[in-house]
C-alpha atoms as a PDB file:
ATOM      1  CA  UNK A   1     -18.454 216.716-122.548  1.00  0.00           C
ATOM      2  CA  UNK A   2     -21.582 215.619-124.421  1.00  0.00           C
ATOM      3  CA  UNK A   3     -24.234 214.685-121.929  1.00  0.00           C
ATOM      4  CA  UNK A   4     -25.355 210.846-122.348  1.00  0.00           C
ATOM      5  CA  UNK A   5     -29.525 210.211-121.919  1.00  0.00           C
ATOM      6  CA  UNK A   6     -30.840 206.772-121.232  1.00  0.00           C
ATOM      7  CA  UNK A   7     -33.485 206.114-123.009  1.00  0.00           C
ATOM      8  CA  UNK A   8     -35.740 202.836-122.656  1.00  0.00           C
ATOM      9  CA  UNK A   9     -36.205 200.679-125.526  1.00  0.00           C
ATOM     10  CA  UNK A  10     -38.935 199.133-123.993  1.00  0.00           C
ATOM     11  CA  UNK A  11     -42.693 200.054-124.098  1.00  0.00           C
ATOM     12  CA  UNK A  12     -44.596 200.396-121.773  1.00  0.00           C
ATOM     13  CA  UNK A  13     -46.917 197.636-120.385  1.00  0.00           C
ATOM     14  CA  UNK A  14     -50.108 197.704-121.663  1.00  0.00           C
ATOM     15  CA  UNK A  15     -52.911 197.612-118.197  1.00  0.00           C
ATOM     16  CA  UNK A  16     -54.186 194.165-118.017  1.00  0.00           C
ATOM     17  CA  UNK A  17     -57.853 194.163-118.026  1.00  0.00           C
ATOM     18  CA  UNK A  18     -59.762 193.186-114.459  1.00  0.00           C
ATOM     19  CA  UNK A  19     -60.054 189.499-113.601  1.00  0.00           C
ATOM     20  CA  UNK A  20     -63.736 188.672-114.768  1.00  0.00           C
ATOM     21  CA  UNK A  21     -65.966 186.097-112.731  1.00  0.00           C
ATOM     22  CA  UNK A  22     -66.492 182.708-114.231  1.00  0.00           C
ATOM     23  CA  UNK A  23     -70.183 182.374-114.610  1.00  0.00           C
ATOM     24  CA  UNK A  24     -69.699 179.689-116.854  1.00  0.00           C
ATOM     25  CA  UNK A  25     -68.188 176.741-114.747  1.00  0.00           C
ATOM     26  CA  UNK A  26     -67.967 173.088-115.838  1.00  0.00           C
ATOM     27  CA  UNK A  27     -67.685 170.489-113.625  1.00  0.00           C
ATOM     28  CA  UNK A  28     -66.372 167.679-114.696  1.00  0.00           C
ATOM     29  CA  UNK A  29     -67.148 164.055-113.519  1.00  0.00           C
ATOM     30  CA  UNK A  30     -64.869 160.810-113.970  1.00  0.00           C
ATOM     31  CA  UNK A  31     -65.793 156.872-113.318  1.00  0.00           C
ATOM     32  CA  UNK A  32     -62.719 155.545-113.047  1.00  0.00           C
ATOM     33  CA  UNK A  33     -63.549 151.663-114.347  1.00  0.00           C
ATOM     34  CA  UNK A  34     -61.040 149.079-113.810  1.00  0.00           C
ATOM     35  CA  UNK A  35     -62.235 145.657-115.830  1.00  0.00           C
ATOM     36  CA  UNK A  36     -60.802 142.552-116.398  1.00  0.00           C
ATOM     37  CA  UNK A  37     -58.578 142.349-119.716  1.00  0.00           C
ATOM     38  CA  UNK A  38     -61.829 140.565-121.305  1.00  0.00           C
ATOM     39  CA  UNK A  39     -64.704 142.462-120.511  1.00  0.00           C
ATOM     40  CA  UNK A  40     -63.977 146.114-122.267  1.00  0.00           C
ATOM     41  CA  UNK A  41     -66.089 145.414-124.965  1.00  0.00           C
ATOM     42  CA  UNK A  42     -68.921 144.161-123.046  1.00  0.00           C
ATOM     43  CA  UNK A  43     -68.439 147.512-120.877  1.00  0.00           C
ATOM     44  CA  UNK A  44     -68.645 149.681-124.100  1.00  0.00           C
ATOM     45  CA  UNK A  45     -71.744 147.213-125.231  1.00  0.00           C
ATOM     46  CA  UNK A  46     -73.450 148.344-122.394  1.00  0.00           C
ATOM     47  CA  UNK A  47     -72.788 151.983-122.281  1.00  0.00           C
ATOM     48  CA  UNK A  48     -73.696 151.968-126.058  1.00  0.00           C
ATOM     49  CA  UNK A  49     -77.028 150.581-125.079  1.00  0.00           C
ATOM     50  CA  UNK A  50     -77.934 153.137-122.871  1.00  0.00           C
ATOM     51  CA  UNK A  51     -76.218 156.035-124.989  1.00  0.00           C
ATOM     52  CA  UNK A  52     -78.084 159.405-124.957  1.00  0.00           C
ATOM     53  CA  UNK A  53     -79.824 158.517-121.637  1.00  0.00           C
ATOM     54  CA  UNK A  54     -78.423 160.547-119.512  1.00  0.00           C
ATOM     55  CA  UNK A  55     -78.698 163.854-123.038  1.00  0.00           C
ATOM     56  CA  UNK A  56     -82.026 165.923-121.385  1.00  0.00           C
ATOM     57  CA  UNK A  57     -81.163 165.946-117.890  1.00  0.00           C
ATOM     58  CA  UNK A  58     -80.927 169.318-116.924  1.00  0.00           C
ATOM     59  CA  UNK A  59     -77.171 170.741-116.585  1.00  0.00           C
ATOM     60  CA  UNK A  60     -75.856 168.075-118.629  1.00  0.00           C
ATOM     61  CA  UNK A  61     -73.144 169.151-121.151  1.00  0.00           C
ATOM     62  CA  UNK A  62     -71.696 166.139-122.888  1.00  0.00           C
ATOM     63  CA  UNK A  63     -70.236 162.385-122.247  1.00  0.00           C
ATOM     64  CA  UNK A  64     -67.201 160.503-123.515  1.00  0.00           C
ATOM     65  CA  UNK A  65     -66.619 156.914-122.860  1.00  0.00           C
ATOM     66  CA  UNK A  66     -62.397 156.628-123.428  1.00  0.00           C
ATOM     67  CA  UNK A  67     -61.298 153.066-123.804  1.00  0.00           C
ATOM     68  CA  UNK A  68     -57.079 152.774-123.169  1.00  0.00           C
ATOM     69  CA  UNK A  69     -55.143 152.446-126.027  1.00  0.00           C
ATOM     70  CA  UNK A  70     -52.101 151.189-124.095  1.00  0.00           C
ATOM     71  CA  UNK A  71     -51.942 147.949-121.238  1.00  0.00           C
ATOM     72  CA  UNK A  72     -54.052 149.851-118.681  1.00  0.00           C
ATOM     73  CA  UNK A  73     -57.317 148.138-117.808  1.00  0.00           C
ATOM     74  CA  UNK A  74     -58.881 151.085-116.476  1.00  0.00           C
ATOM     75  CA  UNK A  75     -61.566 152.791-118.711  1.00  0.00           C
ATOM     76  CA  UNK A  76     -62.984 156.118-118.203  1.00  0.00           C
ATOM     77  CA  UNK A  77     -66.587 157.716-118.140  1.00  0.00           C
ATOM     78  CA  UNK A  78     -66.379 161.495-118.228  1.00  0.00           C
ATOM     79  CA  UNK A  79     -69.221 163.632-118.067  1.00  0.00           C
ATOM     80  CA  UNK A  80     -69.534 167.350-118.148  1.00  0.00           C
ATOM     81  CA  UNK A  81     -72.233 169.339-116.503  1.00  0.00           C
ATOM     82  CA  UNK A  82     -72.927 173.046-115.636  1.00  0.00           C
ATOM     83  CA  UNK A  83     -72.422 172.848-111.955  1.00  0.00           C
ATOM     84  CA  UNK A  84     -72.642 170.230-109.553  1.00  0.00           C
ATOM     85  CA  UNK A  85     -76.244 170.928-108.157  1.00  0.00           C
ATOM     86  CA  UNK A  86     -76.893 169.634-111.575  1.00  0.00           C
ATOM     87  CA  UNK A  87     -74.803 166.309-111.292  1.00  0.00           C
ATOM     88  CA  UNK A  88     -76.372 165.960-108.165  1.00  0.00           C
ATOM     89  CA  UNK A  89     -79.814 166.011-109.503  1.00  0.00           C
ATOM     90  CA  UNK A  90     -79.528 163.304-111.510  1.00  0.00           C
ATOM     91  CA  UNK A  91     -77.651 160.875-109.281  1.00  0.00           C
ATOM     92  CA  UNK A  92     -81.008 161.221-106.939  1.00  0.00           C
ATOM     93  CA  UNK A  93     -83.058 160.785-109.707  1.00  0.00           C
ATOM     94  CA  UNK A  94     -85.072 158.088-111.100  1.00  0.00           C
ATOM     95  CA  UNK A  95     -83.309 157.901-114.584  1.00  0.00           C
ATOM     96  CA  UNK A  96     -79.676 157.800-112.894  1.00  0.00           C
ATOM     97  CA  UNK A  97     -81.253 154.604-110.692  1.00  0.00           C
ATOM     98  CA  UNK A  98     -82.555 152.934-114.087  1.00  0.00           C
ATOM     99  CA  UNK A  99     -79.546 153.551-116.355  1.00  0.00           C
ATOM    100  CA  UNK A 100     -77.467 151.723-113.753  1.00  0.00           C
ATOM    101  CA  UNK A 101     -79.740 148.902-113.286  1.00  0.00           C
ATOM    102  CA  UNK A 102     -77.807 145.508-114.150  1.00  0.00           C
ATOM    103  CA  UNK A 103     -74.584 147.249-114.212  1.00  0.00           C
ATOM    104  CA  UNK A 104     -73.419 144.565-111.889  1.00  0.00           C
ATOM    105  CA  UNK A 105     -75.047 141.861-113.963  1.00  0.00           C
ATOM    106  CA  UNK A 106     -71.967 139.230-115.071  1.00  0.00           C
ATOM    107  CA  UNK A 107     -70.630 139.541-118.331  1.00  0.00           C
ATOM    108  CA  UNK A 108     -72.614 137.808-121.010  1.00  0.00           C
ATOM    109  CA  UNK A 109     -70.054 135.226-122.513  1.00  0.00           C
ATOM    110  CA  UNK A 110     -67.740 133.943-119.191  1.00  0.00           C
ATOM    111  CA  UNK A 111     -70.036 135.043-116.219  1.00  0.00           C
ATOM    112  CA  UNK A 112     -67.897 136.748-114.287  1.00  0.00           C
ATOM    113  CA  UNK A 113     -67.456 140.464-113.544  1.00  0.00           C
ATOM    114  CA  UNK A 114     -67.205 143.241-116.257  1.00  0.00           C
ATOM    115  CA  UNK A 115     -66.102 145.702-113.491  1.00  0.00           C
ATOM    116  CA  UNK A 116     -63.811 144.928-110.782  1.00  0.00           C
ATOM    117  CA  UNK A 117     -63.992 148.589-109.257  1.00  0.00           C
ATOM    118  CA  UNK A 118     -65.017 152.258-109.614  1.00  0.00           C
ATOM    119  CA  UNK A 119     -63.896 155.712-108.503  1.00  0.00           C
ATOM    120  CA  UNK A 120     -65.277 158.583-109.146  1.00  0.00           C
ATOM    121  CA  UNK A 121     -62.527 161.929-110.112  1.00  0.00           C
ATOM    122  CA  UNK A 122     -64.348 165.334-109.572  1.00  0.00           C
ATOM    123  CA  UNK A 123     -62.614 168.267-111.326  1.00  0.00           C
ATOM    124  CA  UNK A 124     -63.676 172.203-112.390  1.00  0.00           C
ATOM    125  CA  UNK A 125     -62.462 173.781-115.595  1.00  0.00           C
ATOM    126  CA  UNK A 126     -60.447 176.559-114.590  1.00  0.00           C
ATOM    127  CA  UNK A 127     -58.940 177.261-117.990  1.00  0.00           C
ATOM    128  CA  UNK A 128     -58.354 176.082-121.550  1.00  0.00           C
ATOM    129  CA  UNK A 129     -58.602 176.645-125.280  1.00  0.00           C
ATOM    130  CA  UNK A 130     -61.507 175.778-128.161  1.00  0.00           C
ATOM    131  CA  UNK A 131     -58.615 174.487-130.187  1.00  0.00           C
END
């Protein structure tokens, strides 16, 4: 009788390299802006005014302001920054306190709010692609 070997068609698993420590860490920071249905644009006026304010504090990484494309009345700030001792430096400072001045100042054309409330999201980048 002719002797049958099993043989495995499969190769081998190649050894995954060690698990590297992030050194690199983003934190991410989200205002959460509900407005009413008639003050976006004077939200998006404002942050235009101010743009780049916020560009040579240290840690800072980048800023979007995202405006909904669908019924939602909730806009979001989100900044990026290199760790949040960095985010925290610039709430306490003096340029955080003056780019927030008149941010509760009544819109410009009815007088009433442009924000009816805030939250702020905290989040780390744990993993993602360039694109």
């Amino acid at each position: 009788m002719a002797s049958c070997r099993h043989r495995s068609l499969a190769s081998p698993r190649p050894e995954r390299p060690p698990q590297q420590e992030r050194v690199d860490i983003t934190v991410i920071k989200i205002n959460a802006i509900t407005v009413p249905a008639d003050s976006g644009d004077e939200l998006a006026r404002r942050f235009a005014a101010r743009a780049g304010a916020v560009d040579g504090q240290e840690g800072f990484e980048g800023f979007e302001l995202l405006k909904p494309t669908d019924d939602r009345l909730t806009w979001l700030v989100i900044t990026r920054w290199k760790d949040e001792e960095s985010f925290q430096a610039w709430v306490s400072s003096p340029a955080f306190g003056h780019g927030h001045q008149g941010a509760s100042a009544p819109h410009s054309q009815h007088g009433g709010p442009v924000s009816v409330s805030s939250e702020l999201w905290s989040y780390e980048v744990t993993t993602g692609s360039a694109g």
